[in-house]
C-alpha atoms as a PDB file:
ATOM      1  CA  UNK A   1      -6.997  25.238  14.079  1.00  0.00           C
ATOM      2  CA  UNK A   2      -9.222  22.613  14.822  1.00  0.00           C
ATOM      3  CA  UNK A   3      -7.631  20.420  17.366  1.00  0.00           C
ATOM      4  CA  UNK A   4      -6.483  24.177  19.056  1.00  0.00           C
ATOM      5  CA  UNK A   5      -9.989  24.733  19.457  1.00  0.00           C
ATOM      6  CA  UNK A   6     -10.805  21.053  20.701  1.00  0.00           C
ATOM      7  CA  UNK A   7      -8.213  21.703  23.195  1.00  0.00           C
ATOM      8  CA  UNK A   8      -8.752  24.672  24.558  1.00  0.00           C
ATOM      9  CA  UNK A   9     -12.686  23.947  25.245  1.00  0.00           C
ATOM     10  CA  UNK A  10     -11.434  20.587  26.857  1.00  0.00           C
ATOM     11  CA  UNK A  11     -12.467  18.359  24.215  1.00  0.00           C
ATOM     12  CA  UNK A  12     -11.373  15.348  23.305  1.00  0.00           C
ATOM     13  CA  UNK A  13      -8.974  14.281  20.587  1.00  0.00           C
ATOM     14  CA  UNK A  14      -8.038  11.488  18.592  1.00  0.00           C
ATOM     15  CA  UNK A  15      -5.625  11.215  16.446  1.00  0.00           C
ATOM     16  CA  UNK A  16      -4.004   8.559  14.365  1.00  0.00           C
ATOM     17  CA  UNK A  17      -0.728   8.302  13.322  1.00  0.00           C
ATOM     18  CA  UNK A  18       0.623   5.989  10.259  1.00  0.00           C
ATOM     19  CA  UNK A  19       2.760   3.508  11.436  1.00  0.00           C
ATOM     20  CA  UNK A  20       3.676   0.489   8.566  1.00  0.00           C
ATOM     21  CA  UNK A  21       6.207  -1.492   9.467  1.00  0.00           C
ATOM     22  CA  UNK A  22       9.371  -1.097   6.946  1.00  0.00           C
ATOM     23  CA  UNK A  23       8.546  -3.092   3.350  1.00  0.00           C
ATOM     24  CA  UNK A  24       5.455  -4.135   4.038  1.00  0.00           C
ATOM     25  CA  UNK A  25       3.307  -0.931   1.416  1.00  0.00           C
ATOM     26  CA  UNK A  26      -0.597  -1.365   1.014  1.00  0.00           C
ATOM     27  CA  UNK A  27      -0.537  -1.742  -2.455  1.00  0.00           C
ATOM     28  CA  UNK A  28      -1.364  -0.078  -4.959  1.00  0.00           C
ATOM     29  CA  UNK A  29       0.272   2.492  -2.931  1.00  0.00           C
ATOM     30  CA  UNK A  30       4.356   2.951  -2.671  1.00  0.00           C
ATOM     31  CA  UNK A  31       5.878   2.402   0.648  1.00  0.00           C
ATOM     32  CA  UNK A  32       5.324   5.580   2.996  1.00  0.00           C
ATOM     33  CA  UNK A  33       4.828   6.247   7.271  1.00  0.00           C
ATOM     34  CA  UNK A  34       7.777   3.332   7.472  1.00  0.00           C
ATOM     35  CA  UNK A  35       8.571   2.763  11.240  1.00  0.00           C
ATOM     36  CA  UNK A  36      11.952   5.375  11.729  1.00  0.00           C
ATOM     37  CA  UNK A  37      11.264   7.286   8.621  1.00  0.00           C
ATOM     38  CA  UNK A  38       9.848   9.901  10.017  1.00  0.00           C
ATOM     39  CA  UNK A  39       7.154  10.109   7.919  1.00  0.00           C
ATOM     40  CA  UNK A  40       5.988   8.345  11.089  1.00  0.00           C
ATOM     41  CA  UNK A  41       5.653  10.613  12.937  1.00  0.00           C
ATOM     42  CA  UNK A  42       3.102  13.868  13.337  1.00  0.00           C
ATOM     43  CA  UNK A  43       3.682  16.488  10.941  1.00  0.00           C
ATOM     44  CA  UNK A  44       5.221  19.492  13.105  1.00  0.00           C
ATOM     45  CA  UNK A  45       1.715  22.119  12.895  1.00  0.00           C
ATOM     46  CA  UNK A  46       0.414  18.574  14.919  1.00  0.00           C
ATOM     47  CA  UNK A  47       3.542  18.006  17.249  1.00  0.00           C
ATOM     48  CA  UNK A  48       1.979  19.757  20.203  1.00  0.00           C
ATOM     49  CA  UNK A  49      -0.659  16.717  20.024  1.00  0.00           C
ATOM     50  CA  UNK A  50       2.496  14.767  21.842  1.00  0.00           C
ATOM     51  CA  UNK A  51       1.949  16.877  25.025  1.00  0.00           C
ATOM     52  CA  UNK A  52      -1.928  17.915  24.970  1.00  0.00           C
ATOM     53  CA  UNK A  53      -3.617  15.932  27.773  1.00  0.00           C
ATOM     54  CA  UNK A  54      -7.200  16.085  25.548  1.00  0.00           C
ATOM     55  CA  UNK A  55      -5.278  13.725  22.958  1.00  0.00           C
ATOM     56  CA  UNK A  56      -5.151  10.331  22.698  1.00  0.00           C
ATOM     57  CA  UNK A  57      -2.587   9.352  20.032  1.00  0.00           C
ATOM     58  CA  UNK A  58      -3.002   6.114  18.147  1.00  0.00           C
ATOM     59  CA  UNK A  59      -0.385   4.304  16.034  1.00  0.00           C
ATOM     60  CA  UNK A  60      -2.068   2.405  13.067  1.00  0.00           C
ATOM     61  CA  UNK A  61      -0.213   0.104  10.696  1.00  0.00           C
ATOM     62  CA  UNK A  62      -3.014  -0.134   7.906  1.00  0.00           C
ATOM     63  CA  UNK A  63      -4.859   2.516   5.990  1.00  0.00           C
ATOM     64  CA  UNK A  64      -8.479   1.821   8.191  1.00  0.00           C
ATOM     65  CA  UNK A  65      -8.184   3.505  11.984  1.00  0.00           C
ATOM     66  CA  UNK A  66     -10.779   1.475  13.310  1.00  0.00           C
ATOM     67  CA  UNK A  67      -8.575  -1.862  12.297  1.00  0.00           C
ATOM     68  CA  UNK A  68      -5.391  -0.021  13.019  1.00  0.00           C
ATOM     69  CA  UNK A  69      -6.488   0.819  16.531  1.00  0.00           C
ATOM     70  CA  UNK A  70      -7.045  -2.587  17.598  1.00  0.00           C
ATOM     71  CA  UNK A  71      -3.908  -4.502  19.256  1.00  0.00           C
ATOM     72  CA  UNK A  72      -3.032  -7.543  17.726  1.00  0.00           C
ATOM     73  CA  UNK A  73      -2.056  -8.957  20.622  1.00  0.00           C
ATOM     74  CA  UNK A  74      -4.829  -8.190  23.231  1.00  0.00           C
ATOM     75  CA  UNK A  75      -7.501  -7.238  20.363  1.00  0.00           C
ATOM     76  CA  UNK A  76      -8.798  -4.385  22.599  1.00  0.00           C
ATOM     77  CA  UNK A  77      -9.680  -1.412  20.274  1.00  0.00           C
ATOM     78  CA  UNK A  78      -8.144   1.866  21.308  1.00  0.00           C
ATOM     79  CA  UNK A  79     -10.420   3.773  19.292  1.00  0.00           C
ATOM     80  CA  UNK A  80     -13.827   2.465  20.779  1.00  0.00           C
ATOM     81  CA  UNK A  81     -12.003   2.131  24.252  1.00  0.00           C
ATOM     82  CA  UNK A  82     -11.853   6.486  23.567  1.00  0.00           C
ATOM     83  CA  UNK A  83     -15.295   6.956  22.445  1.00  0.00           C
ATOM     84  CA  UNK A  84     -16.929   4.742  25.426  1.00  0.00           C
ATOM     85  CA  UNK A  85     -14.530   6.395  27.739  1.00  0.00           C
ATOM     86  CA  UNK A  86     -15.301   9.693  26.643  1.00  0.00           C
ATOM     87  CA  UNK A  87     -19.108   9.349  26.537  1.00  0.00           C
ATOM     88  CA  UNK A  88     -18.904  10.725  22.760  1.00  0.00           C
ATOM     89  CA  UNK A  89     -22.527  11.411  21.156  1.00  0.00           C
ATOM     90  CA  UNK A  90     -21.065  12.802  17.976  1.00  0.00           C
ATOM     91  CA  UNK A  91     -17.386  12.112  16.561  1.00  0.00           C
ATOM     92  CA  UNK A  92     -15.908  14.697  14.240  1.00  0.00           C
ATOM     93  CA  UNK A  93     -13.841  13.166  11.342  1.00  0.00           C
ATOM     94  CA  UNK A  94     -10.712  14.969   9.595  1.00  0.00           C
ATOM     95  CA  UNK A  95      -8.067  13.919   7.623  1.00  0.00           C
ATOM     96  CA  UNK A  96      -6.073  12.847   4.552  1.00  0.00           C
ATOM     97  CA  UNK A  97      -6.740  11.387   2.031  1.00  0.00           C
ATOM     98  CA  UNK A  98     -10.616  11.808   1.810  1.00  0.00           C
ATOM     99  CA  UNK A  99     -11.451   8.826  -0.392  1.00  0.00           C
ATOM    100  CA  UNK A 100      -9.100   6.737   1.667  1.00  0.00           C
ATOM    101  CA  UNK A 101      -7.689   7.142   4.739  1.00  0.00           C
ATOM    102  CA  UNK A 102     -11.149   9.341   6.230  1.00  0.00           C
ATOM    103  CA  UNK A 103     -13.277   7.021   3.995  1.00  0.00           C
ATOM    104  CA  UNK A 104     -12.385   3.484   5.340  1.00  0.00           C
ATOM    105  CA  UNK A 105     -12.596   4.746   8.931  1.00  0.00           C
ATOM    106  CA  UNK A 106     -16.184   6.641   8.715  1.00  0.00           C
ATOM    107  CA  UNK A 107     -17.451   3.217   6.800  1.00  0.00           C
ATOM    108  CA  UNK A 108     -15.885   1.734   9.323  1.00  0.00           C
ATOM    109  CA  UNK A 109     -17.545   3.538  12.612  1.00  0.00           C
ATOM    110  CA  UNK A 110     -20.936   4.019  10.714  1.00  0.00           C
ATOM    111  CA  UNK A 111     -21.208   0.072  10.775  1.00  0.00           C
ATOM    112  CA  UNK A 112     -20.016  -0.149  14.002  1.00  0.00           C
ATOM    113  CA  UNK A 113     -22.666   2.333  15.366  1.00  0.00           C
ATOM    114  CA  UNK A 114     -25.069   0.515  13.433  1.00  0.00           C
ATOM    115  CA  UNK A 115     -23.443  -2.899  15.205  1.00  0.00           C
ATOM    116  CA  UNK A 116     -23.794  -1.532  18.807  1.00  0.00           C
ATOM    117  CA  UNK A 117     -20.024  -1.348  19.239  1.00  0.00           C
ATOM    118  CA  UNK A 118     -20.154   2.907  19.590  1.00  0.00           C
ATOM    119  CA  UNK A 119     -22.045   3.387  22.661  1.00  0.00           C
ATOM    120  CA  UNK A 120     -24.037   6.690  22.629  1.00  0.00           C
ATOM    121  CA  UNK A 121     -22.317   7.692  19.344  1.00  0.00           C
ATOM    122  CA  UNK A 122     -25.760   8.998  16.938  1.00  0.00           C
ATOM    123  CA  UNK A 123     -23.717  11.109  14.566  1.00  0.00           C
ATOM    124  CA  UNK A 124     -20.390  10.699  12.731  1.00  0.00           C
ATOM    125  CA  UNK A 125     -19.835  14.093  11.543  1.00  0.00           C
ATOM    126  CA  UNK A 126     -17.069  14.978   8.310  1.00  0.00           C
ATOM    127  CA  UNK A 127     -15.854  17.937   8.560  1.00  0.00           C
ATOM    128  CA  UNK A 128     -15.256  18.490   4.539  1.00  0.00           C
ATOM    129  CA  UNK A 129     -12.480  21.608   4.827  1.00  0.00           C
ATOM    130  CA  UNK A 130     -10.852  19.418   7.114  1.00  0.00           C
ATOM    131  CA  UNK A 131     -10.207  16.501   4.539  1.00  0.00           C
ATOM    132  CA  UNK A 132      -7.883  16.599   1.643  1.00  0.00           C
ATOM    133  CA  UNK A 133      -6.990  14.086  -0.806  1.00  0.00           C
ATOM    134  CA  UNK A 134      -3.456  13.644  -2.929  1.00  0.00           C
ATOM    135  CA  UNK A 135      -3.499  13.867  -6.986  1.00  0.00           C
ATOM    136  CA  UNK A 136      -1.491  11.067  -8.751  1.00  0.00           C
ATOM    137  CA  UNK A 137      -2.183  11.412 -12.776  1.00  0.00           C
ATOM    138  CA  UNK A 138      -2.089   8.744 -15.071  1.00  0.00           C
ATOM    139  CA  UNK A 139       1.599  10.192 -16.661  1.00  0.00           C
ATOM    140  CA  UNK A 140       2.922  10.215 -13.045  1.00  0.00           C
ATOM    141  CA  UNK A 141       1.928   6.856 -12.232  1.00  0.00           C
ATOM    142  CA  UNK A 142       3.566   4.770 -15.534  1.00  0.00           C
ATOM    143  CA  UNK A 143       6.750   6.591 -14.809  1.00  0.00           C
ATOM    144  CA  UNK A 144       6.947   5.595 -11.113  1.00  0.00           C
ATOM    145  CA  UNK A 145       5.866   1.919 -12.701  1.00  0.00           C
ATOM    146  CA  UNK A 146       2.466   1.636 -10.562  1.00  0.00           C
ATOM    147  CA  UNK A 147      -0.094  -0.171 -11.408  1.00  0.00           C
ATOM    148  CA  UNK A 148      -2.654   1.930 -13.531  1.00  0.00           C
ATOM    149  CA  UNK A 149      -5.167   1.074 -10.642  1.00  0.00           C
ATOM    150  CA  UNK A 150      -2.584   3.796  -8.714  1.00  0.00           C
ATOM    151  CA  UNK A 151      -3.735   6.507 -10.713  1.00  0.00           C
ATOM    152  CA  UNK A 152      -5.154   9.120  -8.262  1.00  0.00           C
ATOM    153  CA  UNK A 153      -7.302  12.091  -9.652  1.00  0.00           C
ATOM    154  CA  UNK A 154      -7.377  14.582  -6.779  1.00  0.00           C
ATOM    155  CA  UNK A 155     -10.920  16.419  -7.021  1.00  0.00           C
ATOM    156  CA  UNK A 156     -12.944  13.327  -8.379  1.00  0.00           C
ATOM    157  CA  UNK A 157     -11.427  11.332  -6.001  1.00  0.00           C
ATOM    158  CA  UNK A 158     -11.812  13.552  -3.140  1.00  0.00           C
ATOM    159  CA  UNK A 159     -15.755  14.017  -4.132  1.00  0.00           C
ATOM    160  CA  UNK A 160     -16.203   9.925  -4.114  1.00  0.00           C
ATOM    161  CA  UNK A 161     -15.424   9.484  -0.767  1.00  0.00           C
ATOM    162  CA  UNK A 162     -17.458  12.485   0.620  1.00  0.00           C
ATOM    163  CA  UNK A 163     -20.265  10.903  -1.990  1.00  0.00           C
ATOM    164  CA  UNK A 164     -19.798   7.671  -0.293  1.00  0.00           C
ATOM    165  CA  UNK A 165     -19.285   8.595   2.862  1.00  0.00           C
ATOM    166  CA  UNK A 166     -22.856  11.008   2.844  1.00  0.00           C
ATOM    167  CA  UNK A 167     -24.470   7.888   1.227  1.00  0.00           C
ATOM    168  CA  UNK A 168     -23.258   5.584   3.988  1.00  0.00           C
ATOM    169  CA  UNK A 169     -24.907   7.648   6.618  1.00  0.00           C
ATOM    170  CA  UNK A 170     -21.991  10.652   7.303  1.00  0.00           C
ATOM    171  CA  UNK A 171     -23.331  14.012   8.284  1.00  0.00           C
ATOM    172  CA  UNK A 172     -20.549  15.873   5.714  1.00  0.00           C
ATOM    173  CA  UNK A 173     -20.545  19.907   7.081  1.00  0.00           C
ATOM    174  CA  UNK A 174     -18.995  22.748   6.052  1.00  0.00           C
ATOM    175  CA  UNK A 175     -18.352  24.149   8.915  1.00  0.00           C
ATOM    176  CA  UNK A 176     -19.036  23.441  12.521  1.00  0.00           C
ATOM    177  CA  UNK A 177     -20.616  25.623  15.397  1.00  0.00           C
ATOM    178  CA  UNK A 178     -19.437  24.329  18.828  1.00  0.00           C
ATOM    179  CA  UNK A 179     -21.543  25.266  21.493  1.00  0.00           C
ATOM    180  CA  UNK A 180     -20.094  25.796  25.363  1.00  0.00           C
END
């Protein structure tokens, strides 16, 4: 409902898509988003993204957008390429998983706001009904033979990263009011 909204007001949107190359997991986490699994690909509510000309769509091969959106090869960041070309003040932040995924990215762009690297970009804004987070208890995690460090409790963990996120300098909201 969110992006609809972005899009029909002629906003801007980002979005990333995971993209890990086949065998190669971020531990402690199994392998998922493998290149041709289709798990790399957007989830079908999203698909229209493919086709709106407000979205830029972003392949990222690690769990931190900000990394993920920088070429290897050229090291030109797609990401901050968007936000200067856009003229961004304020970036709006949704996703999965809160605490991981969402986390490592607003860490990310709240240092490199504070570095100079954002431009105009004052506020990073998460929008908190917009993030969710997966739950992975203990019991699940010894029979699937992951580490214990795997073990994932969904409404703690979810809370940590908003915690961490507000304490790094995140405006977390509710709800947002978009004017014109």
């Amino acid at each position: 409902a969110l992006a609809r909204t972005f899009s029909e007001r002629k906003r801007p949107l980002l979005a990333f898509i995971d993209s890990h190359a086949p065998g190669k997991p971020e531990p402690p986490y199994p392998a998922h988003c493998e290149q041709g699994s289709g798990e790399d690909e957007l989830v079908a509510e999203l698909a229209w993204l493919e086709e709106e000309p407000q979205a830029t769509l972003v392949r990222k091969d690690c769990i931190n957008g900000y990394v993920g959106a920088i070429d290897p090869h050229t090291q030109v960041n797609a990401l901050q390429e968007w936000v200067s070309d856009e003229g961004l003040e304020t970036l709006v932040v949704v996703g999965i998983c809160t605490d991981i995924c969402v986390m490592d990215l607003v860490l990310t762009l709240l240092s490199a706001r504070n570095h100079g690297l954002l431009g105009k970009v004052r506020d990073i804004v998460v929008l908190e009904p917009g993030c969710a987070t997966y739950d992975l208890p203990a019991e699940v995690v010894e029979q699937l033979g992951l580490p214990d460090t795997a073990t994932h409790p969904q409404a703690d963990s979810h809370h940590i990263g908003l915690y961490c996120m507000a304490a790094r300098g995140a405006v977390i909201a509710s709800q947002l009011e978009l004017t014109s």
